[in-house]
Protein backbone atom coordinates (compact mmCIF):
# COMPACT_ATOMS: atom_id res chain seq x y z
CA UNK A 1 -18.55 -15.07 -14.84
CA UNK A 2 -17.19 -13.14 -11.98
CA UNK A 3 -18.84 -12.43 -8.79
CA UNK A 4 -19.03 -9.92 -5.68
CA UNK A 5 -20.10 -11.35 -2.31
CA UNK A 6 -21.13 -9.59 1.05
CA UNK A 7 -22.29 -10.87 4.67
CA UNK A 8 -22.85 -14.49 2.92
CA UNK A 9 -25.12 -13.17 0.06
CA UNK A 10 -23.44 -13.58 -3.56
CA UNK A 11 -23.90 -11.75 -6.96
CA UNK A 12 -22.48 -12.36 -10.62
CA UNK A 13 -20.70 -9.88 -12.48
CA UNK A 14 -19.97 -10.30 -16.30
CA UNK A 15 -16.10 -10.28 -16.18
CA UNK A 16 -14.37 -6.95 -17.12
CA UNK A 17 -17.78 -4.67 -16.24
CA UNK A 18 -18.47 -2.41 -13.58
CA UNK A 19 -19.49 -3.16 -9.79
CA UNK A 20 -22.06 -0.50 -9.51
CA UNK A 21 -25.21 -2.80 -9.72
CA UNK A 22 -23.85 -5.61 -8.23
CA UNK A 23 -23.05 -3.58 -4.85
CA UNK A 24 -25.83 -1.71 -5.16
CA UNK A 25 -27.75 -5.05 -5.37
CA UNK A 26 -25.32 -6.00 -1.61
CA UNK A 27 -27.04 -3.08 0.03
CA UNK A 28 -23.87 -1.10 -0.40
CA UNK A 29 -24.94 2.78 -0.52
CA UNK A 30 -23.76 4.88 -3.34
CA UNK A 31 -24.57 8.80 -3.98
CA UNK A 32 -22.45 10.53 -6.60
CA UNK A 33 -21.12 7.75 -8.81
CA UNK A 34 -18.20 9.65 -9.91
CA UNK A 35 -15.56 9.06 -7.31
CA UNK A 36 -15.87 12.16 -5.18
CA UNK A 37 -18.17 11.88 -2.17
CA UNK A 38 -16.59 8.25 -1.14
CA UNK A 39 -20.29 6.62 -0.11
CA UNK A 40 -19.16 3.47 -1.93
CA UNK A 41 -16.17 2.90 0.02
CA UNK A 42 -15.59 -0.27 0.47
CA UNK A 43 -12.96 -2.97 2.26
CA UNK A 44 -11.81 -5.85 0.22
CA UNK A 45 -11.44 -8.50 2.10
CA UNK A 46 -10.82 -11.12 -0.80
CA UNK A 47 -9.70 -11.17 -4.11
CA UNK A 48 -8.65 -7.67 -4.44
CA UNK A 49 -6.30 -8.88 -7.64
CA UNK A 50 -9.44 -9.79 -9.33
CA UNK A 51 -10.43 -5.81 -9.23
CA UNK A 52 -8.98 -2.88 -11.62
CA UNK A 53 -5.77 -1.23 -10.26
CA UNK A 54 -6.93 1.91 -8.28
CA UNK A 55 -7.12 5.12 -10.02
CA UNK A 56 -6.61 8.87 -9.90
CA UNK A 57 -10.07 9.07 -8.75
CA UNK A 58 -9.08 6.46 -5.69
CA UNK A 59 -6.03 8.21 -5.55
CA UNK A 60 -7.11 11.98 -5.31
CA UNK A 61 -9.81 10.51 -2.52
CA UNK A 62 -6.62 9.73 -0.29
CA UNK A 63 -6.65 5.35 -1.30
CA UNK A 64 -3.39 3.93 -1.39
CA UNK A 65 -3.62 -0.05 -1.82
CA UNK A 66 -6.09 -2.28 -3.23
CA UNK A 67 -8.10 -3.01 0.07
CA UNK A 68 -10.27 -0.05 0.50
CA UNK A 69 -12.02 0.64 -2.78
CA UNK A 70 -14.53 3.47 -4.62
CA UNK A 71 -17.27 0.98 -5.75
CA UNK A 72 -17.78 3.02 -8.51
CA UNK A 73 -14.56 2.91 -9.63
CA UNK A 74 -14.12 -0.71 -9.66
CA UNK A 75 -14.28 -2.83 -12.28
CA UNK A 76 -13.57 -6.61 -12.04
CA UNK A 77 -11.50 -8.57 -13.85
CA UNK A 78 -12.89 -12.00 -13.25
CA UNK A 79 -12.83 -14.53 -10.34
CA UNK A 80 -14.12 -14.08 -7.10
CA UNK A 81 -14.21 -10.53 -4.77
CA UNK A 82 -15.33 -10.36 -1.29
CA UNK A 83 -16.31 -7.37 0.40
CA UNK A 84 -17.47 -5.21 3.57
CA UNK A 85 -18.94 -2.00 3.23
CA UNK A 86 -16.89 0.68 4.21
CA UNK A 87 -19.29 2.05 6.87
């Protein structure tokens, strides 16, 4: 079991799903869900290996690197991520 954490608080994440509910569970904001608006941005601050590789979504948003993030887009691998909300 994988896991997201945020400002001390700490969520589990079945390894290899999504990050949607567990972020959205941190307080992080999210509006489209499909990688366009960038509410979900987020900065890694740990772990970003543990994440997917970026992709064209991240890309086409301007993200180069794996320390700011779509939430949406993510999905981790397994391990440990820590986070700050992009805002």
């Amino acid at each position: 079991m994988a896991s997201i954490s945020l400002g001390g608080k700490k969520v589990e994440v079945k390894d290899g799903s999504s990050i949607i509910s567990a972020c959205e569970e941190l307080g992080i904001p999210f509006s489209c869900k499909d990688g366009v608006c960038g509410t979900c941005l987020i900065k890694v601050i740990k772990g970003e290996d543990n994440l997917s590789e970026p992709n064209d979504k991240e890309e086409a948003f301007g993200l180069s690197g794996k320390k700011e993030r779509l939430a949406c887009q993510c999905k981790i691998k397994k391990g440990e991520v820590e986070i700050e909300s992009g805002y």
